[in-house]
Protein backbone atom coordinates (compact mmCIF):
# COMPACT_ATOMS: atom_id res chain seq x y z
CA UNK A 1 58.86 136.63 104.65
CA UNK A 2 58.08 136.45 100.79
CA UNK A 3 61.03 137.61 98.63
CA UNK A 4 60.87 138.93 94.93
CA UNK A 5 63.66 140.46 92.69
CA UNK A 6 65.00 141.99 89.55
CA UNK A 7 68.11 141.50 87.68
CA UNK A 8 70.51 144.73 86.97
CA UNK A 9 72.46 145.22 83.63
CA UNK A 10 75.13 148.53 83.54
CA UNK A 11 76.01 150.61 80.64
CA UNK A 12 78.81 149.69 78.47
CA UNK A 13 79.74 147.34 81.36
CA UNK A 14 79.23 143.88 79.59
CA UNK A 15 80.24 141.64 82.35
CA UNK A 16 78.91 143.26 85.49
CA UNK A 17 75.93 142.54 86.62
CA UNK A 18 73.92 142.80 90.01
CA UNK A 19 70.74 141.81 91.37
CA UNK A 20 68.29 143.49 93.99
CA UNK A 21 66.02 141.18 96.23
CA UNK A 22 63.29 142.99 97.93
CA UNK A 23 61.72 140.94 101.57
CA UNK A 24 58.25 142.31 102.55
CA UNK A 25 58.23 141.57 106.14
CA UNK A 26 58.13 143.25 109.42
CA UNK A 27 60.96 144.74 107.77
CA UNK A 28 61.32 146.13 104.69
CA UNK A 29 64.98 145.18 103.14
CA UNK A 30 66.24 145.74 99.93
CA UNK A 31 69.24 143.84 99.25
CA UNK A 32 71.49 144.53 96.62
CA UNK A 33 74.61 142.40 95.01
CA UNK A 34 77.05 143.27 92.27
CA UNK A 35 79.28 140.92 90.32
CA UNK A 36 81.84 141.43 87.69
CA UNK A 37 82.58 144.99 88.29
CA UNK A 38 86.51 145.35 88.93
CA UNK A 39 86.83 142.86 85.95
CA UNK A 40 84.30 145.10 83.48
CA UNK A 41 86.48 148.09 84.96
CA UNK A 42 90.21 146.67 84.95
CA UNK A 43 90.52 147.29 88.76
CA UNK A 44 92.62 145.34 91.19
CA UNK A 45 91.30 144.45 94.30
CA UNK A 46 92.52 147.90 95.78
CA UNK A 47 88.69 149.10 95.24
CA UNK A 48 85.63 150.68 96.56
CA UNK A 49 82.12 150.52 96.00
CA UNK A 50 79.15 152.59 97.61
CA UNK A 51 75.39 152.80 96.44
CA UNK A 52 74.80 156.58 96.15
CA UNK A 53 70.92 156.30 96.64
CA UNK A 54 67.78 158.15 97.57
CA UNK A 55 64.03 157.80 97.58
CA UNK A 56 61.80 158.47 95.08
CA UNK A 57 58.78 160.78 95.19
CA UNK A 58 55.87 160.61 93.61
CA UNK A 59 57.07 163.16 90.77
CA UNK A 60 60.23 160.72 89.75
CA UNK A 61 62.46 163.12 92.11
CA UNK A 62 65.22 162.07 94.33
CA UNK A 63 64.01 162.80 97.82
CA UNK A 64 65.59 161.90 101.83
CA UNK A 65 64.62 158.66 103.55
CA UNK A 66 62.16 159.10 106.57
CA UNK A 67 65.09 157.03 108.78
CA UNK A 68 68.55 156.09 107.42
CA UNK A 69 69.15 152.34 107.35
CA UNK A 70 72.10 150.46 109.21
CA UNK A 71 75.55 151.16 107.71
CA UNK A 72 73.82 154.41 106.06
CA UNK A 73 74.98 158.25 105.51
CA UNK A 74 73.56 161.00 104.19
CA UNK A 75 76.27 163.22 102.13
CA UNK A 76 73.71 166.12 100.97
CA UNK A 77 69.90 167.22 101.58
CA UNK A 78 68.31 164.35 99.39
CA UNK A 79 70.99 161.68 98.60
CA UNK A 80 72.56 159.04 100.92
CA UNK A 81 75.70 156.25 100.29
CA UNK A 82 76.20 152.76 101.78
CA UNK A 83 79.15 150.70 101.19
CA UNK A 84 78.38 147.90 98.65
CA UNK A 85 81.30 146.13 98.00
CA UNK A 86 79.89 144.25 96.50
CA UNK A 87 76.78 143.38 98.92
CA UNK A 88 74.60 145.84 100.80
CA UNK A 89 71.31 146.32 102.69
CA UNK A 90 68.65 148.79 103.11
CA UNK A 91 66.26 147.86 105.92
CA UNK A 92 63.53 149.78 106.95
CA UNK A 93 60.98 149.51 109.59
CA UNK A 94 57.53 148.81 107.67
CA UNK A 95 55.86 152.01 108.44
CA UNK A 96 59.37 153.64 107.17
CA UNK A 97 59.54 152.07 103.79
CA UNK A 98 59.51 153.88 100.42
CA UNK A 99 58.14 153.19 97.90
CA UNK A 100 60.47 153.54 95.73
CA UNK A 101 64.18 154.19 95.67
CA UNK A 102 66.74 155.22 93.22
CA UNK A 103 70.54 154.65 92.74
CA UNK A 104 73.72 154.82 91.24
CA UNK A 105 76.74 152.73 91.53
CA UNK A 106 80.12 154.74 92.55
CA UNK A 107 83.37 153.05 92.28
CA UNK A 108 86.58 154.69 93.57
CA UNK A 109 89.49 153.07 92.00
CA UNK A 110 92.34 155.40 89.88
CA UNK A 111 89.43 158.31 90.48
CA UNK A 112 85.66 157.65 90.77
CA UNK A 113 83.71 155.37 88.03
CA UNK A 114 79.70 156.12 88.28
CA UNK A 115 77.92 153.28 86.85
CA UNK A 116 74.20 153.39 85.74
CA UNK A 117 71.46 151.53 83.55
CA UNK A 118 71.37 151.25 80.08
CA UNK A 119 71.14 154.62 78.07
CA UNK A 120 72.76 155.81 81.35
CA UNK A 121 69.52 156.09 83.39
CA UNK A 122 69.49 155.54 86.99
CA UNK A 123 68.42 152.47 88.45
CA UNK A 124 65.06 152.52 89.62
CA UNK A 125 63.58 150.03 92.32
CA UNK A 126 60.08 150.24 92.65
CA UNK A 127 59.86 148.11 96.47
CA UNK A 128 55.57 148.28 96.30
CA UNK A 129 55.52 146.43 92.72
CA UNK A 130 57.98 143.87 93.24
CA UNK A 131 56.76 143.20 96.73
CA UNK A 132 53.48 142.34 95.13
CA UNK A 133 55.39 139.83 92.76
CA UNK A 134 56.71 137.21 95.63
CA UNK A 135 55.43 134.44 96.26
CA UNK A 136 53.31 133.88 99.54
CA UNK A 137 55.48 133.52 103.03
CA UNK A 138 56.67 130.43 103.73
CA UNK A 139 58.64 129.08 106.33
CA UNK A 140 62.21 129.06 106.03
CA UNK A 141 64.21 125.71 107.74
CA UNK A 142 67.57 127.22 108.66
CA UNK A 143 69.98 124.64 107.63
CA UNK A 144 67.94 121.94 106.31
CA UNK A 145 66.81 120.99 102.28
CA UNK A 146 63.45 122.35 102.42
CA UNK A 147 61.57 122.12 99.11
CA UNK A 148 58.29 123.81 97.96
CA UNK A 149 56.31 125.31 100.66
CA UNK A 150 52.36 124.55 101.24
CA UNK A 151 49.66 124.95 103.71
CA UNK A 152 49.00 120.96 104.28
CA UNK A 153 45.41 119.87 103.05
CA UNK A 154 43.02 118.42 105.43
CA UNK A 155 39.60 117.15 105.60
CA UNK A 156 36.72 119.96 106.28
CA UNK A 157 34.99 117.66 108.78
CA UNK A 158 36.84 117.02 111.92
CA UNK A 159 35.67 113.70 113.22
CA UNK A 160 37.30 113.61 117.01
CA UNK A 161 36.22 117.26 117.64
CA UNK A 162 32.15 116.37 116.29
CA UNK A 163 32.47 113.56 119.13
CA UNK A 164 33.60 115.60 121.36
CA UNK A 165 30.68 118.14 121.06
CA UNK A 166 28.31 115.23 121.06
CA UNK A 167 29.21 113.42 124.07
CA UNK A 168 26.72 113.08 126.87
CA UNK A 169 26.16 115.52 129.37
CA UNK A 170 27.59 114.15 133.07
CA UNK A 171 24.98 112.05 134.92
CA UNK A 172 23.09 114.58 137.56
CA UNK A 173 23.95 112.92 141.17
CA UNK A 174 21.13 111.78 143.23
CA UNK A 175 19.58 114.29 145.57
CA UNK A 176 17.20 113.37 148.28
CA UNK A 177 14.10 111.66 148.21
CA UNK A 178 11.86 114.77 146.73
CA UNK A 179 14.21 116.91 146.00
CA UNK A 180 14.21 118.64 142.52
CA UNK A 181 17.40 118.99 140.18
CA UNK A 182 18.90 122.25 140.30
CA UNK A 183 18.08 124.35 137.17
CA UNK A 184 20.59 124.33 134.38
CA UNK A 185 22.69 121.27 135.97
CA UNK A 186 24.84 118.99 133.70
CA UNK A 187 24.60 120.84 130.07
CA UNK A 188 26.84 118.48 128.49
CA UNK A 189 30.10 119.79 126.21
CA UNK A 190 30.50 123.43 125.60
CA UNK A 191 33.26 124.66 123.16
CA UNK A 192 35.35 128.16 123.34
CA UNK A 193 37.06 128.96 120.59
CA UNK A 194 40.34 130.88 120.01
CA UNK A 195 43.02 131.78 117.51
CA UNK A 196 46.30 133.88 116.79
CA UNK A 197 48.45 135.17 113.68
CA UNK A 198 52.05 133.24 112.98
CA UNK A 199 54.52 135.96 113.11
CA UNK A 200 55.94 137.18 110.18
CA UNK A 201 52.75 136.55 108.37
CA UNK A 202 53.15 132.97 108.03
CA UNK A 203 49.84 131.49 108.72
CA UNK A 204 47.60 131.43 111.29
CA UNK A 205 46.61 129.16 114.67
CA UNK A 206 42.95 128.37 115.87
CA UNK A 207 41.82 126.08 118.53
CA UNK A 208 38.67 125.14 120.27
CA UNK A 209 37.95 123.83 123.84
CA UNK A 210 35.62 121.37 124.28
CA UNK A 211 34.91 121.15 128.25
CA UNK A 212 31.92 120.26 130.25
CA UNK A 213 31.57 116.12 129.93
CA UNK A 214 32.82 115.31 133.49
CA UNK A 215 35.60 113.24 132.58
CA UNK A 216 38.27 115.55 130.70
CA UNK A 217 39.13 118.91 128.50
CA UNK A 218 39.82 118.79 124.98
CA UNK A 219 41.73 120.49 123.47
CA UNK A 220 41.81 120.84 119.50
CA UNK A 221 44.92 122.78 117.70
CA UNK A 222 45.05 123.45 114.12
CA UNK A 223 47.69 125.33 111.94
CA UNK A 224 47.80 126.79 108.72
CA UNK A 225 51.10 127.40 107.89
CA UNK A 226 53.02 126.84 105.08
CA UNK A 227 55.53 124.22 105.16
CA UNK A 228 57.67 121.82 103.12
CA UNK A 229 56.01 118.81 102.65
CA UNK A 230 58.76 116.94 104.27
CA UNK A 231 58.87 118.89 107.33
CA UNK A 232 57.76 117.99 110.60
CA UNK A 233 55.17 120.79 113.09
CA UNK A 234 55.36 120.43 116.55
CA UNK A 235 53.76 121.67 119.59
CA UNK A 236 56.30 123.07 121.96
CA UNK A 237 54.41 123.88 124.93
CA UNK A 238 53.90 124.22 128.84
CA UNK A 239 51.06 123.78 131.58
CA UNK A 240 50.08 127.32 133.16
CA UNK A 241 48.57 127.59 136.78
CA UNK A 242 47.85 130.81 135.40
CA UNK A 243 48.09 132.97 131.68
CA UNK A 244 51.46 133.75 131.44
CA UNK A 245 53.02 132.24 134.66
CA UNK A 246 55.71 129.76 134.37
CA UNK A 247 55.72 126.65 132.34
CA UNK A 248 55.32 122.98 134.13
CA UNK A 249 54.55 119.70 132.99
CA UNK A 250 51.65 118.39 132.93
CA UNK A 251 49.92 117.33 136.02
CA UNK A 252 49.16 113.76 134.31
CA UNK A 253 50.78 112.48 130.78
CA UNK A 254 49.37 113.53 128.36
CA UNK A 255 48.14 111.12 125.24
CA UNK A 256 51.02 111.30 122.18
CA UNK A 257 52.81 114.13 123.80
CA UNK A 258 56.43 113.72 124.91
CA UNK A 259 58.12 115.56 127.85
CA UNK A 260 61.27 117.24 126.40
CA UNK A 261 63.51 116.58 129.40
CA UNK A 262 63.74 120.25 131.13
CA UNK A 263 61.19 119.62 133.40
CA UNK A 264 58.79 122.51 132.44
CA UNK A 265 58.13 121.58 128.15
CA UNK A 266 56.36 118.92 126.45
CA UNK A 267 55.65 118.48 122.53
CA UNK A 268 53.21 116.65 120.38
CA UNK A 269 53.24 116.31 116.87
CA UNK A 270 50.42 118.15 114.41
CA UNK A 271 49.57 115.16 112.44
CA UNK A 272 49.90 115.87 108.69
CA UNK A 273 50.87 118.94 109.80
CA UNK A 274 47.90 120.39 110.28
CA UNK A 275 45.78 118.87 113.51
CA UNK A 276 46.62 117.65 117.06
CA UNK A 277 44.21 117.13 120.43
CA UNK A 278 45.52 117.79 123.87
CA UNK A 279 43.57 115.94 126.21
CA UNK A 280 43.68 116.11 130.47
CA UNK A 281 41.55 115.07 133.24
CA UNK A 282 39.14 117.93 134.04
CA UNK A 283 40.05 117.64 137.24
CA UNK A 284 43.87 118.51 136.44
CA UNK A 285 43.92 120.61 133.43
CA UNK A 286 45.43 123.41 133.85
CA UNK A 287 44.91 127.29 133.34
CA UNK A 288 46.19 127.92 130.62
CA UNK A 289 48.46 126.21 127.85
CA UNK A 290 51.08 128.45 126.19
CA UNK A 291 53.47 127.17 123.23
CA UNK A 292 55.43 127.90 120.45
CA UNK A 293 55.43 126.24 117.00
CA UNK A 294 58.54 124.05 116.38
CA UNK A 295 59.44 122.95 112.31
CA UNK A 296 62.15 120.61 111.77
CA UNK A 297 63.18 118.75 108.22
CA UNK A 298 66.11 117.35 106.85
CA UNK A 299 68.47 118.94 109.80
CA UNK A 300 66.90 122.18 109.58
CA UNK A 301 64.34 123.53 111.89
CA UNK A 302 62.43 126.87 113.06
CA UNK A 303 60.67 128.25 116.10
CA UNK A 304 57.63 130.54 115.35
CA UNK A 305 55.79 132.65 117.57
CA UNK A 306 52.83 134.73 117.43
CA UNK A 307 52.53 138.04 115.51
CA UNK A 308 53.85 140.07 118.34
CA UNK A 309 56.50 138.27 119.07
CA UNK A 310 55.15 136.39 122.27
CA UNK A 311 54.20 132.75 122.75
CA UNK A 312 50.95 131.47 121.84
CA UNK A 313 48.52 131.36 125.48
CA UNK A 314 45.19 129.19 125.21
CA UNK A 315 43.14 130.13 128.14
CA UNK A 316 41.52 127.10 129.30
CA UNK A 317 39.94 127.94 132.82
CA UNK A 318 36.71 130.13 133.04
CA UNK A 319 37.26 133.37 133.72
CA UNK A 320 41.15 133.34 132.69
CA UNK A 321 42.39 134.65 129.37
CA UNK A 322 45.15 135.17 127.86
CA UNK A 323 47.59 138.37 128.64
CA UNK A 324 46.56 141.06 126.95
CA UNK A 325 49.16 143.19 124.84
CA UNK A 326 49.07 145.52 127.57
CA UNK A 327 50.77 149.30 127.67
CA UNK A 328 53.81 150.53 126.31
CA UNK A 329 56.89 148.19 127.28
CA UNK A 330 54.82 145.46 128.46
CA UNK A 331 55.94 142.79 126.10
CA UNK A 332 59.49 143.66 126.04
CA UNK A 333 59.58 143.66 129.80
CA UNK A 334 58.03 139.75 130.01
CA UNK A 335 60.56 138.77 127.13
CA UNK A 336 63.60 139.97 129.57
CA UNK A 337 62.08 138.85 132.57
CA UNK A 338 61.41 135.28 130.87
CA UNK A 339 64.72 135.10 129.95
CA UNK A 340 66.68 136.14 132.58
CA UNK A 341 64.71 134.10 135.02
CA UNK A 342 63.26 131.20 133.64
CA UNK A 343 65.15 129.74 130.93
CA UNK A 344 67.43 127.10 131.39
CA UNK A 345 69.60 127.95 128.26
CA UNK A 346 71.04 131.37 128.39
CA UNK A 347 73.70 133.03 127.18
CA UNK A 348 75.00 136.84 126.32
CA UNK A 349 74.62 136.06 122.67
CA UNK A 350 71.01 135.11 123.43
CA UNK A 351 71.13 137.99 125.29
CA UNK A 352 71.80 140.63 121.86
CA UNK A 353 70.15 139.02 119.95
CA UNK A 354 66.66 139.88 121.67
CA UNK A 355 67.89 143.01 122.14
CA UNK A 356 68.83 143.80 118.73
CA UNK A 357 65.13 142.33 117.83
CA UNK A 358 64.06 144.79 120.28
CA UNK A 359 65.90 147.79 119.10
CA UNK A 360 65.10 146.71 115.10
CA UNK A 361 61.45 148.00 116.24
CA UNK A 362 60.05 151.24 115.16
CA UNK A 363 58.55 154.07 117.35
CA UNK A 364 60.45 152.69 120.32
CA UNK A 365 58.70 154.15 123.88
CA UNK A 366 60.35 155.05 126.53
CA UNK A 367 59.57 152.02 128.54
CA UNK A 368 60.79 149.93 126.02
CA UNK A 369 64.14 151.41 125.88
CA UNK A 370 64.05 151.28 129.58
CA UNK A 371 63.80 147.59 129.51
CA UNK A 372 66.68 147.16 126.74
CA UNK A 373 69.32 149.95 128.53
CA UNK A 374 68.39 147.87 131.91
CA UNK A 375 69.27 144.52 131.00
CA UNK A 376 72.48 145.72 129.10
CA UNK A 377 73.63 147.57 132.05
CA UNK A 378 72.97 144.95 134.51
CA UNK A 379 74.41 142.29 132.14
CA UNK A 380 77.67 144.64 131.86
CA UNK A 381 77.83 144.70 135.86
CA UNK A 382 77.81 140.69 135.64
CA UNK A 383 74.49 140.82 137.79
CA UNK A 384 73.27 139.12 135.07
CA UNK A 385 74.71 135.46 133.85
CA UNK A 386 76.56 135.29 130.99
CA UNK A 387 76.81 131.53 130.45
CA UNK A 388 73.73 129.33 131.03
CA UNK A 389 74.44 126.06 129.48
CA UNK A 390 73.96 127.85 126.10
CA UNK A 391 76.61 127.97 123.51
CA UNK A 392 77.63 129.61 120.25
CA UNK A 393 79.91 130.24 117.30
CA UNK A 394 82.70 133.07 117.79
CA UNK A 395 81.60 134.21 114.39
CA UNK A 396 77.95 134.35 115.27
CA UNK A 397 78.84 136.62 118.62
CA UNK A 398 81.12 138.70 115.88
CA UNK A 399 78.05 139.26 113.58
CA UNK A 400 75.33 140.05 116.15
CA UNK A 401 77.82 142.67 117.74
CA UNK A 402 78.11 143.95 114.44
CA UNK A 403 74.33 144.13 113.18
CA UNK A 404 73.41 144.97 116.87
CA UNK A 405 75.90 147.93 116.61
CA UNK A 406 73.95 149.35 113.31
CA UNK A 407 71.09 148.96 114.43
CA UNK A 408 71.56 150.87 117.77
CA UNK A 409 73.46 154.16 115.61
CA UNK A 410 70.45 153.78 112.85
CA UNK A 411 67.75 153.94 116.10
CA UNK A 412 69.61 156.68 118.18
CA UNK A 413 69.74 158.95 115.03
CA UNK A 414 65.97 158.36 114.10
CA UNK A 415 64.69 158.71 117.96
CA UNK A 416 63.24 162.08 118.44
CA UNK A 417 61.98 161.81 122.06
CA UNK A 418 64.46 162.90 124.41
CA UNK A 419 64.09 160.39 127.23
CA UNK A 420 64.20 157.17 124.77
CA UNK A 421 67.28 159.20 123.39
CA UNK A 422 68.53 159.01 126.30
CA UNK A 423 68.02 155.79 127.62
CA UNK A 424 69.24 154.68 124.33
CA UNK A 425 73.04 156.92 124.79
CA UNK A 426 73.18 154.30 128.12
CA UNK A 427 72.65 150.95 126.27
CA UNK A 428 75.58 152.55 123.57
CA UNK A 429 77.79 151.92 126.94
CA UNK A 430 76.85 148.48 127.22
CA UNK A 431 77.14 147.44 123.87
CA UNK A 432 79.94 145.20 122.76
CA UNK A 433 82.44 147.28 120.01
CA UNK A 434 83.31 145.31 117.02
CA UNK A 435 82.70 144.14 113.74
CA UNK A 436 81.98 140.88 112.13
CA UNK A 437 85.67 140.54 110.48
CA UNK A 438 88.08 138.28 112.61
CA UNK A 439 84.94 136.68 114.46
CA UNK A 440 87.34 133.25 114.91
CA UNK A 441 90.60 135.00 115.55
CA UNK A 442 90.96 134.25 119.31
CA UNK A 443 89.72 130.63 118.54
CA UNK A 444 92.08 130.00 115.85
CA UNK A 445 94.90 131.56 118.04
CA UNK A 446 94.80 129.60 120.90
CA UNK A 447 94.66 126.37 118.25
CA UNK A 448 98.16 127.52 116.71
CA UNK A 449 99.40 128.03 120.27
CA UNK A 450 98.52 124.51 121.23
CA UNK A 451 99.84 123.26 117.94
CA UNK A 452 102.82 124.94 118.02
CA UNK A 453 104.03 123.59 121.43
CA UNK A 454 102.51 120.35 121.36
CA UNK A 455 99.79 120.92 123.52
CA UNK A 456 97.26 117.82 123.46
CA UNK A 457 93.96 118.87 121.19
CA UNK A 458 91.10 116.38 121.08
CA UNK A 459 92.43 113.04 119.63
CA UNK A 460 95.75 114.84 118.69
CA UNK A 461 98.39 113.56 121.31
CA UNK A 462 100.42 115.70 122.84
CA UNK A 463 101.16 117.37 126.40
CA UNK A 464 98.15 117.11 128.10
CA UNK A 465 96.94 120.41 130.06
CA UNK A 466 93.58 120.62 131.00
CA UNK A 467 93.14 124.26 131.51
CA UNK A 468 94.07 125.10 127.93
CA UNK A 469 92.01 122.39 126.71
CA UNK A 470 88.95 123.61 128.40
CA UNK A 471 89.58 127.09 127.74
CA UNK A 472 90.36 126.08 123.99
CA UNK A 473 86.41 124.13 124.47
CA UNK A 474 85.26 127.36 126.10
CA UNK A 475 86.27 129.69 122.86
CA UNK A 476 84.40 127.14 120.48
CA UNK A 477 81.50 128.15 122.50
CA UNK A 478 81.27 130.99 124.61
CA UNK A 479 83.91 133.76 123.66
CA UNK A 480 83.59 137.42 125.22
CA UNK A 481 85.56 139.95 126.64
CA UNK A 482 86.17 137.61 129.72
CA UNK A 483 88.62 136.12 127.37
CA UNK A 484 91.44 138.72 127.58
CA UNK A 485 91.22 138.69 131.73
CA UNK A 486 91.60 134.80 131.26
CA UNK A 487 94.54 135.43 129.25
CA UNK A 488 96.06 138.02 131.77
CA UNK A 489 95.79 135.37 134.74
CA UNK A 490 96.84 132.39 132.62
CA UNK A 491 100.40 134.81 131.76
CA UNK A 492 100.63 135.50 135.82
CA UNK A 493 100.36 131.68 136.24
CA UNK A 494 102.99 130.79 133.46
CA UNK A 495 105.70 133.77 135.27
CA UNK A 496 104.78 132.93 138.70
CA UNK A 497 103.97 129.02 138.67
CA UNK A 498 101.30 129.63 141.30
CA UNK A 499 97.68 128.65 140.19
CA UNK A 500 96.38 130.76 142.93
CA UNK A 501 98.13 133.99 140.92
CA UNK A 502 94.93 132.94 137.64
CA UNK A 503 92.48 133.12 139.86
CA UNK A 504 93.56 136.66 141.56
CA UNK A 505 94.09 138.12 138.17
CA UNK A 506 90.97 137.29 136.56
CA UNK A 507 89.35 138.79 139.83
CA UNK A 508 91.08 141.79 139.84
CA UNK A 509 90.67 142.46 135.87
CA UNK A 510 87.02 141.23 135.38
CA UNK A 511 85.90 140.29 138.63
CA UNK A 512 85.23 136.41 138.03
CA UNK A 513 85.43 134.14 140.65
CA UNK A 514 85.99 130.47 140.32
CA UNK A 515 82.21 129.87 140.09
CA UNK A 516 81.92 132.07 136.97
CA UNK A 517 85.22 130.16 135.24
CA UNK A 518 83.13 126.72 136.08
CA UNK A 519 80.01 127.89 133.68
CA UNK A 520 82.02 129.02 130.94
CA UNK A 521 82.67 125.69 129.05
CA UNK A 522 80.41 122.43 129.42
CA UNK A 523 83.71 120.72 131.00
CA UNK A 524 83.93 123.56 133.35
CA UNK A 525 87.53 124.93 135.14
CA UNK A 526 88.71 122.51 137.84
């Protein structure tokens, strides 16, 4: 989402500074840093810093926020504080936003410093005018050099698609002796066109189906998205029997597309970024085609979806379409059910994540939360799989419970219906507790353990055991609560010398069975 900022100078503070970025997205955030403040004030590092903030009204008064962001308070009718030290961020769902806000900086160290803008006015953050400053969304390659962003240039004409529409009708068969041709037999090509909004406002993606020659269905794809010129835009998609049913493969390869090896996705390549043709046998293609748009470039990459946050769906069959938004939980019920049941990678991080996403949305109905407290509670109750050869950072689980943990308070104390209230209080119980400090403890634990009694690592010799070893692999990748029970039956094993005694323990504390321990780690339990 497109970014702009302003620089922040203090009063009589000559080497503090700060900076506040403003992102105009589906969210609103307003991020604020400040730098050189316990040096400008003499402070050790026994110090604390809050933004004591507010909205602004139209008048130039301080006034309440309509919601309080994550990691918010509000000490008194109108004002509210956040901890800033020296980094904080106001989100706000879009419809939420104000226009403006307005702050001070309060420091408690040897009594309470309160830091302004020159001539000691407060600082004043106008989000509507600075939003209008940043540059137009682009798409952002996590982890990879990506360079100045543009919408790739193409020709206006589109030669393969004018060919298409002029092919020949389909010679009419030969009836009997006498008979006439049926009325309004073999047409030739007829197109149907079709588009949908990147999400995140990053573009948009058309198409047009050219059917109706007798011999195959085209179908032409072009994006408009703004990209490094480096990068690389891929199709990621799967064959349909029907709009939104499961991904397969095509029924027959398909001309400069490449399967992706789980058996259900395939991808071709938008040449120059901008243009690709999917072509099958009439007599194969499929329903529908749904996909998502993959960006990779210089080791980073990005998956983009449509503006509501479901794949793209081209209907290609007469009389098909593609699924409608539908009512009120719809989407966020074929998001779970998609994951839970059809993915091949899975995991319980995977697993907050979308339901962080999920919660992040304003307004949320009661079907909606339904959905979220559902999958939490069965996920909890281990009806749902935790480990689905997906894995993750420790420090990436530690964040998401974190944020996820914000997000849920900041949503619970802005609900006002008393059923998604509710439903909300249940998914608190299933929530992992936690912040994002520490996130590689347990990892770097078990590493001194192994060091300190010479317990084989990777290429480091040593006493090989291959139950720490895997278990060290499994906290690389897939740490959880599991963890502790794992530690409680490996301690029953060590004082009893019975193997059998892990397996009981880790039964009795967390209810895993041997089948769980084998999908923790890729190497799996033996």
């Amino acid at each position: 989402p497109p970014t702009a900022a302003m620089d922040l100078t203090f009063d009589g503070l000559g080497e503090a500074s700060g900076r506040v970025e403003v992102t105009d997205g589906e969210q609103v955030r307003i991020k604020v840093q400040l730098r050189g403040i316990r040096r400008s004030l003499h402070t050790g590092d026994n110090v604390g810093c809050e933004l004591h903030w507010a909205c602004l009204d139209d008048a130039g008064g301080w006034q309440a926020p309509l919601m309080q962001p994550a990691g918010s308070r509000s000490v008194d009718p109108v004002a509210s504080r956040i901890e800033c030290k020296f980094d904080a961020v106001l989100a706000f769902p879009k419809d939420k936003a104000p226009k403006a806000i307005v702050f001070v900086v309060l420091v408690h160290a040897n009594g309470e410093h309160w830091l302004k803008a020159p001539g000691q006015q407060d600082f004043v953050v106008k989000i509507d005018e600075l939003a209008q400053q940043a540059p137009p969304a682009a798409v952002a390659l996590a982890g990879g050099a990506a360079g100045p962003s543009r919408v790739a240039e193409r020709a206006a004409d589109w030669p393969e698609l004018k060919a298409a529409l002029a092919a020949p009708a389909p010679a009419a068969e030969n009836g009997a002796k006498g008979k006439k041709k049926k009325k309004g037999a073999a047409k030739g090509p007829v197109a149907k066109k079709g588009g949908a909004d990147v999400e995140g406002g990053l573009g948009k993606m058309e198409w047009t189906i050219v059917q109706g020659d007798g011999v195959s269905v085209h179908v032409f794809v072009e994006a408009r998205v703004p990209l490094p010129e480096s990068a690389r835009l891929f199709l990621h998609l799967g064959c349909q029997a029907a709009p939104g049913g499961e991904w397969e493969l095509p029924a027959e390869p398909l001309p400069g597309c490449t399967p992706f090896g789980d058996g259900k996705a395939t991808r071709a390549e938008l040449v120059g970024q901008s243009r690709v043709v999917l072509t099958f046998p009439e007599k194969s293609a499929p329903a529908a085609v749904a996909f998502v748009l993959y960006a990779a470039s210089g080791g980073g990459e990005q998956w983009l979806k449509t503006s509501g946050g479901s794949d793209f769906c081209i209907a290609i069959a007469d009389g098909v379409a593609a699924p409608a938004a539908g009512g009120p939980g719809e989407e966020v019920a074929r998001a779970f059910c998609d994951a839970e049941t059809k993915y091949s990678h899975w995991s319980h991080f995977q697993r907050l994540c979308l339901v962080k996403d999920y919660m992040s949305k304003p307004d949320l109905s009661a079907a909606e939360a339904a959905w979220i407290a559902c999958d939490l509670r069965l996920a909890q109750a281990k009806a749902l799989e935790w480990y689905r050869l997906r894995g993750y950072q420790p420090k990436d689980m530690a964040h998401v419970q974190e944020a996820l943990g914000g997000v849920l308070a900041s949503a619970v104390a802005a609900v006002k219906d008393p059923t998604v209230r509710a439903l909300m209080r249940m998914s608190v119980l299933a929530c992992p507790r936690g912040n994002a400090s520490g996130g590689d403890a347990i990892r770097h634990g078990i590493l001194n353990i192994m060091r300190n009694h010479g317990i084989r690592e990777g290429h480091r010799p040593g006493i090989e055991c291959k139950f720490i070893e895997q278990w060290h692999q499994k906290l690389h990748t897939n740490s959880a609560p599991d963890d502790i029970a794992i530690c409680e039956g490996y301690l029953a094993f060590l004082s009893s010398g019975n193997p059998d005694d892990l397996f009981r323990v880790v039964w009795e504390r967390a209810g895993i069975t041997r089948e769980d321990l084998s999908k923790m780690a890729g190497c799996g339990f033996k």
